[in-house]
PDBML (XML) file of the C-alpha atoms, coordinates in Angstrom:
<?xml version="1.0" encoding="UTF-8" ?>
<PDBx:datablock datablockName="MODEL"
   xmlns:PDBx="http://pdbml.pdb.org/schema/pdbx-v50.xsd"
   xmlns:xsi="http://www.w3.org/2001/XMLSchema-instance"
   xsi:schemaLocation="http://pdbml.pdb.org/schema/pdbx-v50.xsd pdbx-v50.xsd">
   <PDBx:atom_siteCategory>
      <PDBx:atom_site id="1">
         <PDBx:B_iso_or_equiv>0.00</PDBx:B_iso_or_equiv>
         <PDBx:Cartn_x>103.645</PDBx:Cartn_x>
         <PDBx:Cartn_y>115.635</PDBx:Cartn_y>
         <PDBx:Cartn_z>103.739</PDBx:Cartn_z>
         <PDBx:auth_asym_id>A</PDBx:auth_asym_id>
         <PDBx:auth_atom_id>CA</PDBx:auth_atom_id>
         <PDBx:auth_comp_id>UNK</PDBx:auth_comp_id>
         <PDBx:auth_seq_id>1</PDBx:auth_seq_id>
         <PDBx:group_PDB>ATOM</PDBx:group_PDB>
         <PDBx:label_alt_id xsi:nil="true" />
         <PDBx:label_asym_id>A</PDBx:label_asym_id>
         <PDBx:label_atom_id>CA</PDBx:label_atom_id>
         <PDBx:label_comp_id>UNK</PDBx:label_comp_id>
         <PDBx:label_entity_id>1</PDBx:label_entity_id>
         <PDBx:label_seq_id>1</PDBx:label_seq_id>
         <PDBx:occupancy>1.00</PDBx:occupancy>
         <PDBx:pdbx_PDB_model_num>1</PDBx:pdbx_PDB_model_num>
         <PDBx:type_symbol>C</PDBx:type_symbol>
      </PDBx:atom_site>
      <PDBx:atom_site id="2">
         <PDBx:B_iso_or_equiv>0.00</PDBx:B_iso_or_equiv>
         <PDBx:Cartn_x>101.730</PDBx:Cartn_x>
         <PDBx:Cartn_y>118.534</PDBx:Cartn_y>
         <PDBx:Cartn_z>104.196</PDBx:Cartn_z>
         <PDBx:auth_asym_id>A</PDBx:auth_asym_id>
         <PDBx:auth_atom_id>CA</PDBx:auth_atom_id>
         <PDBx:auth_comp_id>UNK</PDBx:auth_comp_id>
         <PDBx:auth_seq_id>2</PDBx:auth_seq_id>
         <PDBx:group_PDB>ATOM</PDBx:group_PDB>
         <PDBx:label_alt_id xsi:nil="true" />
         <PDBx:label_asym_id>A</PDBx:label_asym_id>
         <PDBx:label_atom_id>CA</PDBx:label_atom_id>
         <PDBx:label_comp_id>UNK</PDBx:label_comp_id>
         <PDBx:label_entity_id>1</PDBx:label_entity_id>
         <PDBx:label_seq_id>2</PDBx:label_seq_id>
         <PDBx:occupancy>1.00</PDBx:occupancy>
         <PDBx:pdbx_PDB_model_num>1</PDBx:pdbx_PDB_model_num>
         <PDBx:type_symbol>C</PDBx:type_symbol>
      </PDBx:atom_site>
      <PDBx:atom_site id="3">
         <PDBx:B_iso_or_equiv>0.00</PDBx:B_iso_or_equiv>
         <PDBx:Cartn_x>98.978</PDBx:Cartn_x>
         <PDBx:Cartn_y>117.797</PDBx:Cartn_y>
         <PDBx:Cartn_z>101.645</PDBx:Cartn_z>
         <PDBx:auth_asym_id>A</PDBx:auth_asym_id>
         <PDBx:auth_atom_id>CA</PDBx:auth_atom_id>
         <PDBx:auth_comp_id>UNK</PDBx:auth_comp_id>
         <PDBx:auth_seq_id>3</PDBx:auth_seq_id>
         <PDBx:group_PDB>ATOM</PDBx:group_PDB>
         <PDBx:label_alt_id xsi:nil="true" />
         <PDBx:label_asym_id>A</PDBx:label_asym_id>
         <PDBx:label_atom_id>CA</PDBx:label_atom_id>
         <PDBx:label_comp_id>UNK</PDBx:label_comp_id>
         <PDBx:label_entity_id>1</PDBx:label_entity_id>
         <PDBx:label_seq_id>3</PDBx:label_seq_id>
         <PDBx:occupancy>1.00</PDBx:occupancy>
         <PDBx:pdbx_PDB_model_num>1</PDBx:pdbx_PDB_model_num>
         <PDBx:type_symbol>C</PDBx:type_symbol>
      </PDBx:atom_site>
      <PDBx:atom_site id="4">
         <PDBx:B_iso_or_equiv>0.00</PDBx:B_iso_or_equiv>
         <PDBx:Cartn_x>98.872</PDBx:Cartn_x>
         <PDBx:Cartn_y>114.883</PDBx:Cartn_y>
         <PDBx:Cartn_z>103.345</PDBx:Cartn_z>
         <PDBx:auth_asym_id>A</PDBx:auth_asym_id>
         <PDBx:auth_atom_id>CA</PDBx:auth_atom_id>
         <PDBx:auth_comp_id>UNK</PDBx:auth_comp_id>
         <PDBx:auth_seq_id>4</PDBx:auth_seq_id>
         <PDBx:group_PDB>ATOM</PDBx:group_PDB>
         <PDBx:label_alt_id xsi:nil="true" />
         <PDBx:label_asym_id>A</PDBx:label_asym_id>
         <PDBx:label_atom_id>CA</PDBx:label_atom_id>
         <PDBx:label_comp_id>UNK</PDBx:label_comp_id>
         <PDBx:label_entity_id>1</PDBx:label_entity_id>
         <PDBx:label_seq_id>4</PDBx:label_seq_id>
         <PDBx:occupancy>1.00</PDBx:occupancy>
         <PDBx:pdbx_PDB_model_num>1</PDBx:pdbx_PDB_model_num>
         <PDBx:type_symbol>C</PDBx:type_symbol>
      </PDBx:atom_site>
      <PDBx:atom_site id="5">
         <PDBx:B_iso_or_equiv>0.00</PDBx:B_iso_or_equiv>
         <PDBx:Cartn_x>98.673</PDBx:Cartn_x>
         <PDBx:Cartn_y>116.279</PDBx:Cartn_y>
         <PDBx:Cartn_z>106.940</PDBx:Cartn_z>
         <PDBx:auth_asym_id>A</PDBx:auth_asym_id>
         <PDBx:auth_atom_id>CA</PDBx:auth_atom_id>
         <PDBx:auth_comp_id>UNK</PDBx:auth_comp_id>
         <PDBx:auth_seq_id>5</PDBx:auth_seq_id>
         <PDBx:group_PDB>ATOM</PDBx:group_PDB>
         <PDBx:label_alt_id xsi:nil="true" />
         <PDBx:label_asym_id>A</PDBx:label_asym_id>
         <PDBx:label_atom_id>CA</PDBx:label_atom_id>
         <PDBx:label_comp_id>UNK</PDBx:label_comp_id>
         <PDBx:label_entity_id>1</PDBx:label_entity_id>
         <PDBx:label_seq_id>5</PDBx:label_seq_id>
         <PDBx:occupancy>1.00</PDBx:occupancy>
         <PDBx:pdbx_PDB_model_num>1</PDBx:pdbx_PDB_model_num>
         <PDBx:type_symbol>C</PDBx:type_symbol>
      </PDBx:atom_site>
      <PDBx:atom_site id="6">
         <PDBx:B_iso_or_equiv>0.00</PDBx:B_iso_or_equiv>
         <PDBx:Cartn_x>95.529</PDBx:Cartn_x>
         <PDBx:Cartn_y>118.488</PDBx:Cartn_y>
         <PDBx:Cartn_z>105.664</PDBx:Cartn_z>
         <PDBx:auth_asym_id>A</PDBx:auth_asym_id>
         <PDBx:auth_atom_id>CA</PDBx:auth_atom_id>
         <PDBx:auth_comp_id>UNK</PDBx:auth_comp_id>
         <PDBx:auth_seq_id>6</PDBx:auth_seq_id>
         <PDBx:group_PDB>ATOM</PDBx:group_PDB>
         <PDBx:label_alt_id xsi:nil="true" />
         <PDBx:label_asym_id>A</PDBx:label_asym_id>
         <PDBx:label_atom_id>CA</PDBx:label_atom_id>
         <PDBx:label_comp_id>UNK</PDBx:label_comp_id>
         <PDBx:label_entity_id>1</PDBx:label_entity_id>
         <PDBx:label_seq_id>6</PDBx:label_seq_id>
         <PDBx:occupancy>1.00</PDBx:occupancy>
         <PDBx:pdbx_PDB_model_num>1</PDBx:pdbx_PDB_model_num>
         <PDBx:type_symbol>C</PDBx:type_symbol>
      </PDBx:atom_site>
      <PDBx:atom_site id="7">
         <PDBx:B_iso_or_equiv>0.00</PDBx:B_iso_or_equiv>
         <PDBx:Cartn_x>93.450</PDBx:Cartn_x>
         <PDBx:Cartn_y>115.765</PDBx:Cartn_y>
         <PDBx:Cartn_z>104.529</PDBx:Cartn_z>
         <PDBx:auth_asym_id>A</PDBx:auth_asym_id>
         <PDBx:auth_atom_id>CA</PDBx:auth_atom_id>
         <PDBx:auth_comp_id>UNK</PDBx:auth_comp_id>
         <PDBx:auth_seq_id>7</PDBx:auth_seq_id>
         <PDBx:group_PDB>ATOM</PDBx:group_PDB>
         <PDBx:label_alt_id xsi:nil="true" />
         <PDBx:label_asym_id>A</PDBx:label_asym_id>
         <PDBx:label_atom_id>CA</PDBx:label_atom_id>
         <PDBx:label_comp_id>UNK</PDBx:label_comp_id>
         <PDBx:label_entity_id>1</PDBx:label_entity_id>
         <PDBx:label_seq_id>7</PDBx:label_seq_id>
         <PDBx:occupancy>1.00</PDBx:occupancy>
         <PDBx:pdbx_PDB_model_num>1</PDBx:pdbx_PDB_model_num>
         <PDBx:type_symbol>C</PDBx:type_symbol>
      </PDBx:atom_site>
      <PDBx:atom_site id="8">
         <PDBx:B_iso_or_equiv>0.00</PDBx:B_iso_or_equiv>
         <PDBx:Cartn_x>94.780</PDBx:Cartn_x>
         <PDBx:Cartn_y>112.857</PDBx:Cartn_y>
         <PDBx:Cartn_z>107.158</PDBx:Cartn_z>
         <PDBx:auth_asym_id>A</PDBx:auth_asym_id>
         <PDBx:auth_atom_id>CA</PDBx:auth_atom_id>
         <PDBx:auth_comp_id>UNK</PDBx:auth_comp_id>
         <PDBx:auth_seq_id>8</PDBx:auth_seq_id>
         <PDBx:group_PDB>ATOM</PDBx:group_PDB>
         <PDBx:label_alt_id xsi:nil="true" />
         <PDBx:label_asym_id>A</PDBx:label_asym_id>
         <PDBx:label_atom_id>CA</PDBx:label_atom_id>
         <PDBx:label_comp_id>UNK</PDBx:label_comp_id>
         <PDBx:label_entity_id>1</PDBx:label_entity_id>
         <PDBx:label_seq_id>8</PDBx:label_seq_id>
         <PDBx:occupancy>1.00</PDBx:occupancy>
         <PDBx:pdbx_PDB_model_num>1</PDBx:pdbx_PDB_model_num>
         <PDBx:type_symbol>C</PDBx:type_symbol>
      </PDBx:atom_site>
      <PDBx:atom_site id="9">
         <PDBx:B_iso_or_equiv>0.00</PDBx:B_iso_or_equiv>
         <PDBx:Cartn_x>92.179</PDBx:Cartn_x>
         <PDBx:Cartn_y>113.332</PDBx:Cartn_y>
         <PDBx:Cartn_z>110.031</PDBx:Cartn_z>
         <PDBx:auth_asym_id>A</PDBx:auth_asym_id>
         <PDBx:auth_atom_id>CA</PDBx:auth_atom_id>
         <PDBx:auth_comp_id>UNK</PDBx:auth_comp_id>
         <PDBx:auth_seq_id>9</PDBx:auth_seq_id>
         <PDBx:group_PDB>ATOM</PDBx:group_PDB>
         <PDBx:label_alt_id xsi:nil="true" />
         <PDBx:label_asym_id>A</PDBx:label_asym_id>
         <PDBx:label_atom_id>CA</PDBx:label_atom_id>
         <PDBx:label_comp_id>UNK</PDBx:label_comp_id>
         <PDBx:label_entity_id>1</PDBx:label_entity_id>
         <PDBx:label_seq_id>9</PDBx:label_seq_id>
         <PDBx:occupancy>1.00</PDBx:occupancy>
         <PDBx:pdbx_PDB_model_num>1</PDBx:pdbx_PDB_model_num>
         <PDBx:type_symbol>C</PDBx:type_symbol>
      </PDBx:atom_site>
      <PDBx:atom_site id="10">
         <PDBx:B_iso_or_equiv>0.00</PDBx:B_iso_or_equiv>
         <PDBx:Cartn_x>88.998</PDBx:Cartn_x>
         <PDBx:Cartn_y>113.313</PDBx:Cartn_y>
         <PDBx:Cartn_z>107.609</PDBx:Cartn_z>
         <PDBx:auth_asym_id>A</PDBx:auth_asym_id>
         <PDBx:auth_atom_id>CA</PDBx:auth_atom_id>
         <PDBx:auth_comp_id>UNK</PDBx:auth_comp_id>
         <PDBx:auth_seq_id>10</PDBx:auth_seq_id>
         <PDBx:group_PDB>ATOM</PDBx:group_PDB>
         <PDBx:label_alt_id xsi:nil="true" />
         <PDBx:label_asym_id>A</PDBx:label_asym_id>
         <PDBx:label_atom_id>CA</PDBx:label_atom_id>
         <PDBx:label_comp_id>UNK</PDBx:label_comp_id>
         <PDBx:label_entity_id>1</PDBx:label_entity_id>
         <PDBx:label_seq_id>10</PDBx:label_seq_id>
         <PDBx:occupancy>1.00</PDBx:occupancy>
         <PDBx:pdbx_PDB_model_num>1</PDBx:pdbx_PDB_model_num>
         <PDBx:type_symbol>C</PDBx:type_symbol>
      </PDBx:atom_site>
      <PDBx:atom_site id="11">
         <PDBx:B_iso_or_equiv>0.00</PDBx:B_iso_or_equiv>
         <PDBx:Cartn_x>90.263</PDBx:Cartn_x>
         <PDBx:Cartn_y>110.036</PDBx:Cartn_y>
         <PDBx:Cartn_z>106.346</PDBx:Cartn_z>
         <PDBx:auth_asym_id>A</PDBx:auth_asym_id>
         <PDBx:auth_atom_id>CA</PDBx:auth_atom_id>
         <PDBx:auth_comp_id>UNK</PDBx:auth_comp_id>
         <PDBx:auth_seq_id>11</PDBx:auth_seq_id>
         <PDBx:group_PDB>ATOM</PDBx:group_PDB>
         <PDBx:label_alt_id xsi:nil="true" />
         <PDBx:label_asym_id>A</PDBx:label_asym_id>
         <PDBx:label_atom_id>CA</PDBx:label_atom_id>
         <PDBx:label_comp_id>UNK</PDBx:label_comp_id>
         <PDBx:label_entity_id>1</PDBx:label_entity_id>
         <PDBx:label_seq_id>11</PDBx:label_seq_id>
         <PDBx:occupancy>1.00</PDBx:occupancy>
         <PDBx:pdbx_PDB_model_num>1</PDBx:pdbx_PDB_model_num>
         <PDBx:type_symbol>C</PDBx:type_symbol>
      </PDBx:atom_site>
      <PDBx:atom_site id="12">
         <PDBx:B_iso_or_equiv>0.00</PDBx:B_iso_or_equiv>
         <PDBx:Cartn_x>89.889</PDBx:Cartn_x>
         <PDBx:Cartn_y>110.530</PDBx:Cartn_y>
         <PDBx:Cartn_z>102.660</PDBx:Cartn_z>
         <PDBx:auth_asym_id>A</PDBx:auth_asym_id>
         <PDBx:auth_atom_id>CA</PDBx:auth_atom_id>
         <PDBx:auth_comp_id>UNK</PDBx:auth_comp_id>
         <PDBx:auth_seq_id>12</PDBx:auth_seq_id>
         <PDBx:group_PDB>ATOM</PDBx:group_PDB>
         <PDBx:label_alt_id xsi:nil="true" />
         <PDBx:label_asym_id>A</PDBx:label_asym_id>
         <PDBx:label_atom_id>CA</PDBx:label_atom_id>
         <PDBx:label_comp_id>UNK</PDBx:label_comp_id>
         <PDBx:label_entity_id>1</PDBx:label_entity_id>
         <PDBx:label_seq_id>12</PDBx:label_seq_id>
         <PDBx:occupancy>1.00</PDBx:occupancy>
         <PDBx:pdbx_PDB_model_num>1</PDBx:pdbx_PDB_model_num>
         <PDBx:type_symbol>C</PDBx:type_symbol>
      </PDBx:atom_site>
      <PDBx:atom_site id="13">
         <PDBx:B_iso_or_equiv>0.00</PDBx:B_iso_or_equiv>
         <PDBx:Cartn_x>92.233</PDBx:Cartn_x>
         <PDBx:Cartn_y>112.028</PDBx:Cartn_y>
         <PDBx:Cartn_z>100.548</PDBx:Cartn_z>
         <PDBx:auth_asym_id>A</PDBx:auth_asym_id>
         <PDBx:auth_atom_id>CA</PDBx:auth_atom_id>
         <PDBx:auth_comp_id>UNK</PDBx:auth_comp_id>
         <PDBx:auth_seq_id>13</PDBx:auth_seq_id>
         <PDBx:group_PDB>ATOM</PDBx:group_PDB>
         <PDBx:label_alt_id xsi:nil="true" />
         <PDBx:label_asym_id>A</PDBx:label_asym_id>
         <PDBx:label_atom_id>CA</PDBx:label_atom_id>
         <PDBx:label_comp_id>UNK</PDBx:label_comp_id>
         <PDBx:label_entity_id>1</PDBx:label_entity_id>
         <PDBx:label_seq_id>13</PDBx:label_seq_id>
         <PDBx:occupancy>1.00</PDBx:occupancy>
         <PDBx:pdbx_PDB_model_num>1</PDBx:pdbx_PDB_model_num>
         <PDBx:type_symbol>C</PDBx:type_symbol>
      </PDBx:atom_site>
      <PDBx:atom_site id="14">
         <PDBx:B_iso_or_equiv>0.00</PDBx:B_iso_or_equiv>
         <PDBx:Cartn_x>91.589</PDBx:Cartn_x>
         <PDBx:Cartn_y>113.001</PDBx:Cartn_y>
         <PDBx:Cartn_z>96.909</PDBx:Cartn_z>
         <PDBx:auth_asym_id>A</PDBx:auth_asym_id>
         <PDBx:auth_atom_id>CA</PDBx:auth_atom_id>
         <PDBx:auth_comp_id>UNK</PDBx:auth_comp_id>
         <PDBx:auth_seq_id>14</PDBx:auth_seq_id>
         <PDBx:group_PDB>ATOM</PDBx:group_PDB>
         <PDBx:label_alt_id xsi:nil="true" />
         <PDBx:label_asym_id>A</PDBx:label_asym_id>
         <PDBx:label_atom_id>CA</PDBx:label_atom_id>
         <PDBx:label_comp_id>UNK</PDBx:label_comp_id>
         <PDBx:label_entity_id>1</PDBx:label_entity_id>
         <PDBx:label_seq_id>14</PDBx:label_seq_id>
         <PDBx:occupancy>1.00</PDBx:occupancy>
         <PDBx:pdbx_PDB_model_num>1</PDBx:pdbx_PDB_model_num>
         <PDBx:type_symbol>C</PDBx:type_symbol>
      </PDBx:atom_site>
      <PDBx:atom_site id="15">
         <PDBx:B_iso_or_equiv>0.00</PDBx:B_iso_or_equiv>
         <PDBx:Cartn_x>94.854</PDBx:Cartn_x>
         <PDBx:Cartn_y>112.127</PDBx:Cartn_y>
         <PDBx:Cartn_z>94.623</PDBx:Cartn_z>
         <PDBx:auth_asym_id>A</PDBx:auth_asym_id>
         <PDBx:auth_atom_id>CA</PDBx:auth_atom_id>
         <PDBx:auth_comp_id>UNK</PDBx:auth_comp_id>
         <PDBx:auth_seq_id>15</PDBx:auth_seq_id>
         <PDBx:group_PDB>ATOM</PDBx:group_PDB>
         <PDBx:label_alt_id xsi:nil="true" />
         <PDBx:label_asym_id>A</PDBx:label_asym_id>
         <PDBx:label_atom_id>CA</PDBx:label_atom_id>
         <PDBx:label_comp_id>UNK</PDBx:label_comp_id>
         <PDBx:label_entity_id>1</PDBx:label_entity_id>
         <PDBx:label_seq_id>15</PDBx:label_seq_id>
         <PDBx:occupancy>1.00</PDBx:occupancy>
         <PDBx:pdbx_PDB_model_num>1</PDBx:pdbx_PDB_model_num>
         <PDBx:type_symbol>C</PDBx:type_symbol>
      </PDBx:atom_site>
      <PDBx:atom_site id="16">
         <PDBx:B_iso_or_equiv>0.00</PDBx:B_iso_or_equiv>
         <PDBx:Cartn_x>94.152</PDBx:Cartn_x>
         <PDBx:Cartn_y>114.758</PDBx:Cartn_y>
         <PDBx:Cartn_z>91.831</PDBx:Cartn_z>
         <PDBx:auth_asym_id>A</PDBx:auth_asym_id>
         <PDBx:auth_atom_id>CA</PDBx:auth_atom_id>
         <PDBx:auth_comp_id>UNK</PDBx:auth_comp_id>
         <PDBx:auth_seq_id>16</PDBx:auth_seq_id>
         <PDBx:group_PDB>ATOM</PDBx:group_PDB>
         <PDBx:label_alt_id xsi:nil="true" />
         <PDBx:label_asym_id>A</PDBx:label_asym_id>
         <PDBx:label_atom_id>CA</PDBx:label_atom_id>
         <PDBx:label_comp_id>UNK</PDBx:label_comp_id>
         <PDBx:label_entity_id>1</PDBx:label_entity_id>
         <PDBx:label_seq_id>16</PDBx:label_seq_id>
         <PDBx:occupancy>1.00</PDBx:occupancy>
         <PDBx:pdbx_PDB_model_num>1</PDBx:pdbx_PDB_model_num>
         <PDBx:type_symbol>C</PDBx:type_symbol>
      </PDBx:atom_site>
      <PDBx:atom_site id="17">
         <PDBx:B_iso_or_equiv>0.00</PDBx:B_iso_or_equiv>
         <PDBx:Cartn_x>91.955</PDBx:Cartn_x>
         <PDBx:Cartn_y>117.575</PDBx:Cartn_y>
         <PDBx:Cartn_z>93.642</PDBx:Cartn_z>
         <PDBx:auth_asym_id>A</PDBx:auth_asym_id>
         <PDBx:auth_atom_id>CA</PDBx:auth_atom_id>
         <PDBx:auth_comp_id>UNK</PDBx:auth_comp_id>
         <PDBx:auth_seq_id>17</PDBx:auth_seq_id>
         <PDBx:group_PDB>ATOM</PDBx:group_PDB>
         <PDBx:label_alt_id xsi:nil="true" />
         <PDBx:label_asym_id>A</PDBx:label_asym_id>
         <PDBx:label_atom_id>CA</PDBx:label_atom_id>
         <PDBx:label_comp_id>UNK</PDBx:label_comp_id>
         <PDBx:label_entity_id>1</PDBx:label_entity_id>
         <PDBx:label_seq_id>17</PDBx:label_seq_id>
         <PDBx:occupancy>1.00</PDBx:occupancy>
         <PDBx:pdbx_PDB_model_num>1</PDBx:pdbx_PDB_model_num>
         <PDBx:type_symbol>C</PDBx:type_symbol>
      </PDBx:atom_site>
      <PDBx:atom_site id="18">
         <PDBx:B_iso_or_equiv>0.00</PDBx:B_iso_or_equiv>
         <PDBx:Cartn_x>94.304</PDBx:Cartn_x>
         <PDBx:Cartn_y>117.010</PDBx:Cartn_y>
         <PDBx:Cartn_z>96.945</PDBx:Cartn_z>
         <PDBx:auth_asym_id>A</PDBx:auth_asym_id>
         <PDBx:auth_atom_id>CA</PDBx:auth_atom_id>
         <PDBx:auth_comp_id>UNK</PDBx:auth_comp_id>
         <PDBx:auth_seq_id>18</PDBx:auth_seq_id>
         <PDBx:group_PDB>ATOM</PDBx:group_PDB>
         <PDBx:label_alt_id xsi:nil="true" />
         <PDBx:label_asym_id>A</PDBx:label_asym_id>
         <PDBx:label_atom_id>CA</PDBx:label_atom_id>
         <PDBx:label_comp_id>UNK</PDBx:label_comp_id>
         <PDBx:label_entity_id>1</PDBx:label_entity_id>
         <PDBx:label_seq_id>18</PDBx:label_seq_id>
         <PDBx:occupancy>1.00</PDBx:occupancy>
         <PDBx:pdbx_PDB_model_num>1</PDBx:pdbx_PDB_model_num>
         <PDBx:type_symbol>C</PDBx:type_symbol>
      </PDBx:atom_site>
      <PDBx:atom_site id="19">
         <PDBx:B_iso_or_equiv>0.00</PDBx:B_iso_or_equiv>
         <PDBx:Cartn_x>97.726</PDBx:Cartn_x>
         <PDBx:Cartn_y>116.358</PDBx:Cartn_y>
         <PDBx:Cartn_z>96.010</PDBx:Cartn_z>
         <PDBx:auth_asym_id>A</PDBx:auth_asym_id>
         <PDBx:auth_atom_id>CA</PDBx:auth_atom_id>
         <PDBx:auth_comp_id>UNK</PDBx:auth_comp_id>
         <PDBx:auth_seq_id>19</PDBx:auth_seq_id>
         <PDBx:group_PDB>ATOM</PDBx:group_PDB>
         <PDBx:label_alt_id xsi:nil="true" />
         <PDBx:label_asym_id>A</PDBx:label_asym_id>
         <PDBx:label_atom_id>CA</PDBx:label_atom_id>
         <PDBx:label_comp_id>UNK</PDBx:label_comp_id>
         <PDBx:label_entity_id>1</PDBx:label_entity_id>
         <PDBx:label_seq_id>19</PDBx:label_seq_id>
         <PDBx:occupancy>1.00</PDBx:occupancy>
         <PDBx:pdbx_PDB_model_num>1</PDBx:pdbx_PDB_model_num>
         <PDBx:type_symbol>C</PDBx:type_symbol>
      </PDBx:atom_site>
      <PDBx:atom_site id="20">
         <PDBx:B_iso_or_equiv>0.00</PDBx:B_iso_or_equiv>
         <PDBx:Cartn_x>98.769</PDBx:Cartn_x>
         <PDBx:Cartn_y>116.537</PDBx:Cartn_y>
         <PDBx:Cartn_z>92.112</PDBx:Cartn_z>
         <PDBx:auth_asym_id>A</PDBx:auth_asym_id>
         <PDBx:auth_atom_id>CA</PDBx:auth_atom_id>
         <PDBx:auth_comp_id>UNK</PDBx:auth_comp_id>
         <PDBx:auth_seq_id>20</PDBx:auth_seq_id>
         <PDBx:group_PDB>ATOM</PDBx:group_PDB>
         <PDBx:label_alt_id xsi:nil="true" />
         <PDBx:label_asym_id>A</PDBx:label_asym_id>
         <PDBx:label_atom_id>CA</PDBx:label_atom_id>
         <PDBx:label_comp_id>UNK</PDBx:label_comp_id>
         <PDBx:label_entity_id>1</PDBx:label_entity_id>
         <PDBx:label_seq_id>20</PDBx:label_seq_id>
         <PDBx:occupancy>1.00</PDBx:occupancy>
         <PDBx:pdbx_PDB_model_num>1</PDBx:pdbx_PDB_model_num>
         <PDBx:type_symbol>C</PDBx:type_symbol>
      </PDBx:atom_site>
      <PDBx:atom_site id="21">
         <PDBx:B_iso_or_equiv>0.00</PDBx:B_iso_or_equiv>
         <PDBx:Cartn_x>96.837</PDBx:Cartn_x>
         <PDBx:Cartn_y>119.646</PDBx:Cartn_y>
         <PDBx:Cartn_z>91.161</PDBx:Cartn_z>
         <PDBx:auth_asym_id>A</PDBx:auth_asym_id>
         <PDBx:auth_atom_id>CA</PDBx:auth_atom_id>
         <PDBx:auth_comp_id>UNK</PDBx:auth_comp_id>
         <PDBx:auth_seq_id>21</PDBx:auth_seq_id>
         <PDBx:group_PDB>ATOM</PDBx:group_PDB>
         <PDBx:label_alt_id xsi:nil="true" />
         <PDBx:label_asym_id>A</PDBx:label_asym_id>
         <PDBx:label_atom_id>CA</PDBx:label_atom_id>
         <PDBx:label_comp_id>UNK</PDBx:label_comp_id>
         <PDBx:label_entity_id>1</PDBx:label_entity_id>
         <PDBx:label_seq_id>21</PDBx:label_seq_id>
         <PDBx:occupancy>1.00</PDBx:occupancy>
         <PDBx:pdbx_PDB_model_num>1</PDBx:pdbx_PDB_model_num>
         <PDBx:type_symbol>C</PDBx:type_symbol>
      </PDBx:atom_site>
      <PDBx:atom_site id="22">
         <PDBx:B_iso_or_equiv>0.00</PDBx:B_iso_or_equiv>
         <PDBx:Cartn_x>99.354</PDBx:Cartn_x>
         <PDBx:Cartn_y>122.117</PDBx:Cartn_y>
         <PDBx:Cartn_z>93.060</PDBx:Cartn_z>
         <PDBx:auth_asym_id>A</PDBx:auth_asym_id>
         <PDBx:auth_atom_id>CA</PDBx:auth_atom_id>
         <PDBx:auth_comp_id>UNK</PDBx:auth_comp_id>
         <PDBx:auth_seq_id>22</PDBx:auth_seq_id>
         <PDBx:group_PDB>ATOM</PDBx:group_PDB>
         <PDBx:label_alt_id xsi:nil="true" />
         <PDBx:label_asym_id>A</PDBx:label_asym_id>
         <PDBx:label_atom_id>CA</PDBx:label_atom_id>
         <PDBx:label_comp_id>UNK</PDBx:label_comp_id>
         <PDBx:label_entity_id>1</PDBx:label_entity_id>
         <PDBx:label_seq_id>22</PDBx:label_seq_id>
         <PDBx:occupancy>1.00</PDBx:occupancy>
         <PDBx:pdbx_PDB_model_num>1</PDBx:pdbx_PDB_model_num>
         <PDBx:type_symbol>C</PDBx:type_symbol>
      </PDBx:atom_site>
      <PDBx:atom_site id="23">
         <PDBx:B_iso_or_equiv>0.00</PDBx:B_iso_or_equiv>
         <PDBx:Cartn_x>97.801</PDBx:Cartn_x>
         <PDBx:Cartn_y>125.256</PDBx:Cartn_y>
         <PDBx:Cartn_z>91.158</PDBx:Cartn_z>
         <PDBx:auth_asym_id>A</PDBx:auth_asym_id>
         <PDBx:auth_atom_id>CA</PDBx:auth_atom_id>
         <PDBx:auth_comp_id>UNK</PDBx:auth_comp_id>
         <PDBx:auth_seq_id>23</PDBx:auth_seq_id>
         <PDBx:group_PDB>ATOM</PDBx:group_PDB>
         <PDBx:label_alt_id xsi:nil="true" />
         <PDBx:label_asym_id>A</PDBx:label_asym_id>
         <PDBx:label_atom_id>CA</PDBx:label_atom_id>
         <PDBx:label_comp_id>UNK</PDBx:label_comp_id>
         <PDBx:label_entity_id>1</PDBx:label_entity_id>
         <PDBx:label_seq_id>23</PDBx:label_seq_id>
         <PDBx:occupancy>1.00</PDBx:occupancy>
         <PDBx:pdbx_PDB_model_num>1</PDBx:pdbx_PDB_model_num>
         <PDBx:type_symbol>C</PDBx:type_symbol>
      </PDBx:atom_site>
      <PDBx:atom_site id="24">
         <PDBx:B_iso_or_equiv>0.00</PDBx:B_iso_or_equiv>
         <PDBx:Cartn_x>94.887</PDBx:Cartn_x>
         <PDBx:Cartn_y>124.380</PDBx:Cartn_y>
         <PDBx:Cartn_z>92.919</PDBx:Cartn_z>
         <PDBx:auth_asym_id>A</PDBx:auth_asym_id>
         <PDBx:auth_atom_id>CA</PDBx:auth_atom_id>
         <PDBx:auth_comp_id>UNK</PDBx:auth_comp_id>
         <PDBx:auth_seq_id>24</PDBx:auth_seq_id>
         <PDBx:group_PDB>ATOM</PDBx:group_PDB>
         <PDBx:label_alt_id xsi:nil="true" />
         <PDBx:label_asym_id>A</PDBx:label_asym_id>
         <PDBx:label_atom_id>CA</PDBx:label_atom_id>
         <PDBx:label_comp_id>UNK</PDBx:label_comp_id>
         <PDBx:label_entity_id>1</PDBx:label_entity_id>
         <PDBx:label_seq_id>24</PDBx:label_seq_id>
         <PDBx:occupancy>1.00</PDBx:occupancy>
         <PDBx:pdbx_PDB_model_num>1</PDBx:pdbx_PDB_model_num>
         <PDBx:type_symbol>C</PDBx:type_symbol>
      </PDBx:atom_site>
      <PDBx:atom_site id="25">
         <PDBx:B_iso_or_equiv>0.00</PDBx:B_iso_or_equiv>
         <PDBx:Cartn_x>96.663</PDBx:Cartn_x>
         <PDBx:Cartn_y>124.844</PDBx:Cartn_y>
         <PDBx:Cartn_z>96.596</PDBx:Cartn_z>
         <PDBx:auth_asym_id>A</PDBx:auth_asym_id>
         <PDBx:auth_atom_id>CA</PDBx:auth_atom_id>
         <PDBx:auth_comp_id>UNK</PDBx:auth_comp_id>
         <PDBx:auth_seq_id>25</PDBx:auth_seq_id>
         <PDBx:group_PDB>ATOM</PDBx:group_PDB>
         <PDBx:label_alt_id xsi:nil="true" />
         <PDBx:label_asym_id>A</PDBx:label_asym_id>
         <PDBx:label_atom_id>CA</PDBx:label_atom_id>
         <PDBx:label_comp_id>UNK</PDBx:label_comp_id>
         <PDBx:label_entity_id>1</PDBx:label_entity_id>
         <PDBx:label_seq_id>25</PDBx:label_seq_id>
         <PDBx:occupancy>1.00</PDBx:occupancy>
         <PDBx:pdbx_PDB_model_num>1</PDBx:pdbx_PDB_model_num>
         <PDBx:type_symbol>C</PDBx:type_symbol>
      </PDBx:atom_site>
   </PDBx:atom_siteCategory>
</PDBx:datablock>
């Protein structure tokens, strides 16, 4: 949800970069 909530008002959402890679974040 809150990967989600970061990316949800530009629209686009990267599934790797955004959400799966949770070293990244």
């Amino acid at each position: 949800r809150a990967s989600i909530d970061e990316k949800i008002a530009s629209g686009r959402m990267d599934f790797v970069d955004d959400l799966a890679n949770i070293a990244r974040r």
